[in-house]
N, C-alpha and C. Protein backbone atom coordinates (compact mmCIF):
# COMPACT_ATOMS: atom_id res chain seq x y z
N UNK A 1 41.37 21.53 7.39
CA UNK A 1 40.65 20.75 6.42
C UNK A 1 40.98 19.26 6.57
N UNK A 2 42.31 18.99 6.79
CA UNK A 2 42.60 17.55 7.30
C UNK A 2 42.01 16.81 7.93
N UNK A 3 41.96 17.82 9.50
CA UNK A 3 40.83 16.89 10.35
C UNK A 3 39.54 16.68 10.17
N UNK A 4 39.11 17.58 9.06
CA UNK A 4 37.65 17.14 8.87
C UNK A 4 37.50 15.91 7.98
N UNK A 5 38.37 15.74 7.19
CA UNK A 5 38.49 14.35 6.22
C UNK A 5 38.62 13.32 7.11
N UNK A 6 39.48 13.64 8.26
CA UNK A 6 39.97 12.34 9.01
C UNK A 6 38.43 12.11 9.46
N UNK A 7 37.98 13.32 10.68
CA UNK A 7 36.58 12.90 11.39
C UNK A 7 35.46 12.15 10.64
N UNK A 8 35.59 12.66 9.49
CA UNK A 8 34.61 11.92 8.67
C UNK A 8 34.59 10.66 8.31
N UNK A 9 35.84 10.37 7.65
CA UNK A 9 36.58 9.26 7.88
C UNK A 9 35.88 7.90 9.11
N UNK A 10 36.48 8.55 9.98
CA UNK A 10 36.21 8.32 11.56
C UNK A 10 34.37 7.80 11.90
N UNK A 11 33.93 8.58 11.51
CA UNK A 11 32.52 8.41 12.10
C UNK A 11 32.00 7.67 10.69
N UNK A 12 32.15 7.90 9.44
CA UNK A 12 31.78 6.81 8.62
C UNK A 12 31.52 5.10 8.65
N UNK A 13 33.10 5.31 8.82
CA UNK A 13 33.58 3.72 9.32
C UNK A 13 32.82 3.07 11.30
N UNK A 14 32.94 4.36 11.73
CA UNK A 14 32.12 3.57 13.39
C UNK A 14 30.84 3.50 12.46
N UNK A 15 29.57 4.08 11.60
CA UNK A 15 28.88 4.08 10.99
C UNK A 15 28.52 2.27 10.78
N UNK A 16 29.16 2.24 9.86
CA UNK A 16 29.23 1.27 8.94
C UNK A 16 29.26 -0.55 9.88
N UNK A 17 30.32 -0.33 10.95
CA UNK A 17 31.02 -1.15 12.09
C UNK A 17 29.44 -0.96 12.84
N UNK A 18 28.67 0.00 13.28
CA UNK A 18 27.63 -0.45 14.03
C UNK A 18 26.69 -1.06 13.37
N UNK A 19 26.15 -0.74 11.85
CA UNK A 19 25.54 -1.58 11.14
C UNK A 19 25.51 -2.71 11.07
N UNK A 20 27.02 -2.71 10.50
CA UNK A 20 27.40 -4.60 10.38
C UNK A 20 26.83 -5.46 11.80
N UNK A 21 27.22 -4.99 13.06
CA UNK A 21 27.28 -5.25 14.38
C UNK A 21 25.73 -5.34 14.51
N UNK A 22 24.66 -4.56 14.11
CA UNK A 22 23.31 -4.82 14.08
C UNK A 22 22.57 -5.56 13.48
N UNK A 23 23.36 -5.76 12.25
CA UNK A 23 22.75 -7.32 11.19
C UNK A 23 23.13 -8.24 11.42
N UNK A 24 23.96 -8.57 11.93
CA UNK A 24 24.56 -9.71 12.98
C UNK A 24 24.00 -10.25 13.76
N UNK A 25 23.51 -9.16 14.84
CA UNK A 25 22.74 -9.96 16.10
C UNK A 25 21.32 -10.29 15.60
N UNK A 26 20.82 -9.44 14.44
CA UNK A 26 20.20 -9.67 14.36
C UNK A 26 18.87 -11.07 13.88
N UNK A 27 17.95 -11.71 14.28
CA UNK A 27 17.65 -12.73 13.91
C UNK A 27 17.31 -13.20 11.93
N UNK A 28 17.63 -14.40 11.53
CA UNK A 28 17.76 -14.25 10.18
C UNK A 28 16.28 -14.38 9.90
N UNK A 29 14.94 -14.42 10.60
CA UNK A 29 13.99 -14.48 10.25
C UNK A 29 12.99 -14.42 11.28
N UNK A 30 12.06 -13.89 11.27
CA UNK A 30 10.94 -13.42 11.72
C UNK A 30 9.83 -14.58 12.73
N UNK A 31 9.98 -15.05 11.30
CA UNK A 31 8.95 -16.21 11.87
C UNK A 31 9.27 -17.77 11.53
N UNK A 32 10.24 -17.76 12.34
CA UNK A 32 10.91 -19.17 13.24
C UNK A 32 10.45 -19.80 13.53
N UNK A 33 9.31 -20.85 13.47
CA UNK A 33 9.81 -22.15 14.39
C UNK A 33 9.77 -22.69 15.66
N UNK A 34 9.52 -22.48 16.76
CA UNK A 34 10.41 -23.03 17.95
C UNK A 34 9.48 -24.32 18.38
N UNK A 35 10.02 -25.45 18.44
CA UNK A 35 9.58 -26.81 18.79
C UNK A 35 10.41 -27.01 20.13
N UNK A 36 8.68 -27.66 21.03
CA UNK A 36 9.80 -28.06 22.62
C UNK A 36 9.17 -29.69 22.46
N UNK A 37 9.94 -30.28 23.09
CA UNK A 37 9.67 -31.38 23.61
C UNK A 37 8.60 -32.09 24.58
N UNK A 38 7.69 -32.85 24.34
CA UNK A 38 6.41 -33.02 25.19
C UNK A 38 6.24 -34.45 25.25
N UNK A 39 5.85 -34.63 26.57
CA UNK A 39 5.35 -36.65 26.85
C UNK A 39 3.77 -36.49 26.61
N UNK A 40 3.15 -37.31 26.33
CA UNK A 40 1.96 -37.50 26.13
C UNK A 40 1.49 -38.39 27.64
N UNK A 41 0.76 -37.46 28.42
CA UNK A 41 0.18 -38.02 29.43
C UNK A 41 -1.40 -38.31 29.35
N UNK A 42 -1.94 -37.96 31.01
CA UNK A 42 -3.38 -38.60 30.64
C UNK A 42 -3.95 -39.66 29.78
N UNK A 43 -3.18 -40.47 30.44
CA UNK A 43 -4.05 -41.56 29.20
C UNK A 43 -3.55 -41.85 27.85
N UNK A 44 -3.43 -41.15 27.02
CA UNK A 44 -3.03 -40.81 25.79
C UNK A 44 -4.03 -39.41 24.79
N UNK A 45 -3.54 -39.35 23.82
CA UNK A 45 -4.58 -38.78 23.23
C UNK A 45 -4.46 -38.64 21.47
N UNK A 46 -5.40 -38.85 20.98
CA UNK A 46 -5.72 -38.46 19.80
C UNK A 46 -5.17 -36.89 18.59
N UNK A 47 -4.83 -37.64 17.51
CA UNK A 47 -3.75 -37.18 16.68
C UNK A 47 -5.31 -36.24 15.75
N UNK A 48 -5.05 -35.27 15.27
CA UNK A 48 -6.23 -34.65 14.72
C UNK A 48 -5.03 -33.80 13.36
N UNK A 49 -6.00 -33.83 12.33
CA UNK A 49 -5.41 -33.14 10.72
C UNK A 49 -5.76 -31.56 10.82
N UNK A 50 -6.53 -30.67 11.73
CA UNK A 50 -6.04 -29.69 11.57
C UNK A 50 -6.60 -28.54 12.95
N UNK A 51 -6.35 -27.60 12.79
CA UNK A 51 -6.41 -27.10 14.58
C UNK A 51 -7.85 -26.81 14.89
N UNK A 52 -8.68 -26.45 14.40
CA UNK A 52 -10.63 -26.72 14.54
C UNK A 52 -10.95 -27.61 14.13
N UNK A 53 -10.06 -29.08 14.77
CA UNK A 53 -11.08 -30.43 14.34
C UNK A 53 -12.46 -30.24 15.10
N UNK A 54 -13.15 -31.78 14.86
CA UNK A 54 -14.46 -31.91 15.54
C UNK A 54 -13.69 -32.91 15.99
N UNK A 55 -13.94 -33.10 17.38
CA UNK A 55 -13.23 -34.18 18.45
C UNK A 55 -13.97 -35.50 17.94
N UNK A 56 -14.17 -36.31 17.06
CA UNK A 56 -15.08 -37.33 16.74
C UNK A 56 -13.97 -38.28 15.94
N UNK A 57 -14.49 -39.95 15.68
CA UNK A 57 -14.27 -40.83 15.13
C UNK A 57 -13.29 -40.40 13.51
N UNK A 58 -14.16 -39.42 13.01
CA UNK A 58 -14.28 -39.36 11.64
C UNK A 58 -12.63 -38.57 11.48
N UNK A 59 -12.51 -37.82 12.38
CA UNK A 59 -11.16 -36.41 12.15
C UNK A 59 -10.16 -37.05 12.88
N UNK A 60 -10.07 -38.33 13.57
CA UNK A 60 -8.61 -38.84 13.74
C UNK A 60 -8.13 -39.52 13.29
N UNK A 61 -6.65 -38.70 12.88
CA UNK A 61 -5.39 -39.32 12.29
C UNK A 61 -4.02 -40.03 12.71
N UNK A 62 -4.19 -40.22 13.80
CA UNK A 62 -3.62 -41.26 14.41
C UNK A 62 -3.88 -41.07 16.17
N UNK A 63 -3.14 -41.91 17.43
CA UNK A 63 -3.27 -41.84 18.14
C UNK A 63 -1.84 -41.96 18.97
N UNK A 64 -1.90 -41.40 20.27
CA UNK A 64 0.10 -41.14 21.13
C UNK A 64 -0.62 -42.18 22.10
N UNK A 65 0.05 -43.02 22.81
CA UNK A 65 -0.06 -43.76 24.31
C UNK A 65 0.62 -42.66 24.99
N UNK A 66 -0.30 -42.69 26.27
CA UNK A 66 0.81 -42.03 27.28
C UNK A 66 2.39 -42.29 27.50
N UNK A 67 3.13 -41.20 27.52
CA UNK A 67 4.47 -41.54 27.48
C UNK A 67 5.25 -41.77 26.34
N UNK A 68 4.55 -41.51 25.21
CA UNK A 68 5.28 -40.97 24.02
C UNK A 68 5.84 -39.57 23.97
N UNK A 69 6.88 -39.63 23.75
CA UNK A 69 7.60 -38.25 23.52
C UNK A 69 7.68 -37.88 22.12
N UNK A 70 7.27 -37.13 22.06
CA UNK A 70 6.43 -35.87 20.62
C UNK A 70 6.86 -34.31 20.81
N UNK A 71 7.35 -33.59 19.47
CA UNK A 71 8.04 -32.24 19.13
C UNK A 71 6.62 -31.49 18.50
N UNK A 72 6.43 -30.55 19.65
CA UNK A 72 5.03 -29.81 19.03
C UNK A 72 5.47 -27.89 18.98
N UNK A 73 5.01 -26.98 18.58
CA UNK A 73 5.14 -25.93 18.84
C UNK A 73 5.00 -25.68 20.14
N UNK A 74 6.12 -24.37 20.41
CA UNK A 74 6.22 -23.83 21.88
C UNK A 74 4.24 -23.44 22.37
N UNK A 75 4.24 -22.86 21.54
CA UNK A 75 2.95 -22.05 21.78
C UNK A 75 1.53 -23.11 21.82
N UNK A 76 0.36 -22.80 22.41
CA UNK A 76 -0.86 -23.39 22.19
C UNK A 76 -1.59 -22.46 21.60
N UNK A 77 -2.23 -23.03 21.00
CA UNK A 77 -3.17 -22.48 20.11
C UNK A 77 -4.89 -22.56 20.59
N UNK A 78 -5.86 -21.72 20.94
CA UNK A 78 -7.26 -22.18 20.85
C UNK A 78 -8.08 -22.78 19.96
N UNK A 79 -8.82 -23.75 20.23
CA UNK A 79 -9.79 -24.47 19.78
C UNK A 79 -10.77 -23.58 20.13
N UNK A 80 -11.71 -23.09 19.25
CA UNK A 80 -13.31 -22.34 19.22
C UNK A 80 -14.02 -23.24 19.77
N UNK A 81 -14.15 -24.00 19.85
CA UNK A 81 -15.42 -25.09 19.74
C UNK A 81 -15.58 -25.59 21.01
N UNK A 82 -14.18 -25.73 21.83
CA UNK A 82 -14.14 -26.29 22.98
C UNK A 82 -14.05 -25.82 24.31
N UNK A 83 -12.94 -24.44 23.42
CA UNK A 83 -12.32 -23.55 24.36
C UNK A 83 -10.98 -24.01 25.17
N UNK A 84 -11.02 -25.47 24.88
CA UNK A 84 -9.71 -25.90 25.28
C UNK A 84 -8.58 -25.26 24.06
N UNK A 85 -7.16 -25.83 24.94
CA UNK A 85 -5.90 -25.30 24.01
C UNK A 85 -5.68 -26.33 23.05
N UNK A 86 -5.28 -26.42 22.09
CA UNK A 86 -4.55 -27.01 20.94
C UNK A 86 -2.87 -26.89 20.57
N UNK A 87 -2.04 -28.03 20.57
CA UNK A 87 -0.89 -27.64 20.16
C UNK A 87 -0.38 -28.37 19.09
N UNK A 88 0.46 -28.25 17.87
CA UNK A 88 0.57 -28.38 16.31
C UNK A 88 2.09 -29.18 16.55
N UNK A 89 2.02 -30.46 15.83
CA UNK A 89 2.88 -31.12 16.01
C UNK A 89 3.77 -31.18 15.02
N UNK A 90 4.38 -30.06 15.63
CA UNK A 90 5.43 -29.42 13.89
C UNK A 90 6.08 -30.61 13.77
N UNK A 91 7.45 -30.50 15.23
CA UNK A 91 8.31 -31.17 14.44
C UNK A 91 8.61 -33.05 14.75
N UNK A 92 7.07 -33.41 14.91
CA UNK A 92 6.99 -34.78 14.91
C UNK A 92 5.96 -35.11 13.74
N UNK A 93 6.02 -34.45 12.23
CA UNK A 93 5.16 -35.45 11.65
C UNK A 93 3.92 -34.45 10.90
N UNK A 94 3.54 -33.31 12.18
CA UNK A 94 2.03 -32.55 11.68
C UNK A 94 1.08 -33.26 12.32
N UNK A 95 0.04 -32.96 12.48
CA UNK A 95 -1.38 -33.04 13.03
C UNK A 95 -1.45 -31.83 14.27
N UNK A 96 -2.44 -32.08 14.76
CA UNK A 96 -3.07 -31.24 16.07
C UNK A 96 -3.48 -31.98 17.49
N UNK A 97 -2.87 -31.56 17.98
CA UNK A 97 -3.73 -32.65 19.76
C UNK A 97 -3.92 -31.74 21.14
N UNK A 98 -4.94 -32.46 21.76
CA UNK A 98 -4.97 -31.25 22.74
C UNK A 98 -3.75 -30.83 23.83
N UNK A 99 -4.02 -29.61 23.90
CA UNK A 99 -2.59 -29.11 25.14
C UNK A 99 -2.73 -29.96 26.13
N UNK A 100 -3.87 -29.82 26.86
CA UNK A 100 -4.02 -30.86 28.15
C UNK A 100 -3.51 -32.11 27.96
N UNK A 101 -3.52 -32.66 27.04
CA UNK A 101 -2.66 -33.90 27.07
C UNK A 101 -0.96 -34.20 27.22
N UNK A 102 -0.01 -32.71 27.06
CA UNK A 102 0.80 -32.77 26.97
C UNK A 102 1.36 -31.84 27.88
N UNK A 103 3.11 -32.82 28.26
CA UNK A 103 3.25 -31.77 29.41
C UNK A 103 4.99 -31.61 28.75
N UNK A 104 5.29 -30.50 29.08
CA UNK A 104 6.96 -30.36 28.96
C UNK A 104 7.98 -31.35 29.72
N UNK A 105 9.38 -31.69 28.73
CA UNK A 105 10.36 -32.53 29.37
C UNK A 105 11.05 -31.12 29.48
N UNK A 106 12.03 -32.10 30.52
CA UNK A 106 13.61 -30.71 30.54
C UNK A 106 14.12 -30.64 29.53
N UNK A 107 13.88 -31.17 28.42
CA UNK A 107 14.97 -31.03 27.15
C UNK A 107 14.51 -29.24 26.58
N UNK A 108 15.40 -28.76 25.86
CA UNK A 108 15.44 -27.06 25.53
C UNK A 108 14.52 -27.52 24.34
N UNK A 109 14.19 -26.29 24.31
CA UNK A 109 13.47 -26.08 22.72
C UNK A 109 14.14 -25.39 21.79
N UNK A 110 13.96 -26.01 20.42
CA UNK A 110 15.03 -25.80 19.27
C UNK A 110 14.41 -25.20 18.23
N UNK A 111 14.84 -24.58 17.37
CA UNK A 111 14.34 -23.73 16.35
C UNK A 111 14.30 -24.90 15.03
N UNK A 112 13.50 -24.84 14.46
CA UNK A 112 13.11 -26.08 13.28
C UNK A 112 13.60 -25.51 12.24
């Protein structure tokens, strides 16, 4: 009867120790964030208020010169309208500009 208290014991606690060990690694949230680093080439390009602008006069909210360095989401997003990509300029500010305008630096991308 001893050893069964102990085993139990035993496999409770590894129990418990792999749990802990799984909430741990685990990430504290789902839906993260990740901002990389981007130069604004081609020319420059136009700052837009939300991701299905109309490419026109009226929907820009500011403008990058080439060679501004700007924190946008990892990911691109589609534009319907154009079929080009779109990427969301989390962590410089907000707006929308096209992917083609932007290209990756070596710097890592960081969770916001």
């Amino acid at each position: 009867m001893k050893h069964i208290a102990i085993l139990f014991l035993v496999s409770t606690l590894a129990m418990v120790a792999g749990l802990t060990g799984t909430a741990a690694a685990a990430p504290m949230t789902t839906n993260q964030v990740i901002v990389c680093e981007f130069a604004v080439w081609r020319g420059g390009t136009h700052k837009y208020a939300n991701q299905q602008f109309v490419p026109d006069v009226a929907s820009r909210i500011g403008y990058f010169y080439s060679g501004t360095i700007v924190w946008a989401d990892q990911h691109a997003f589609p534009h319907r309208a154009s079929g080009d990509m779109v990427r969301e300029l989390t962590g410089s500010g907000g707006g929308w500009v096209w992917a083609k305008h932007l290209v990756r630096t070596g710097r890592k991308c960081l969770p916001l």
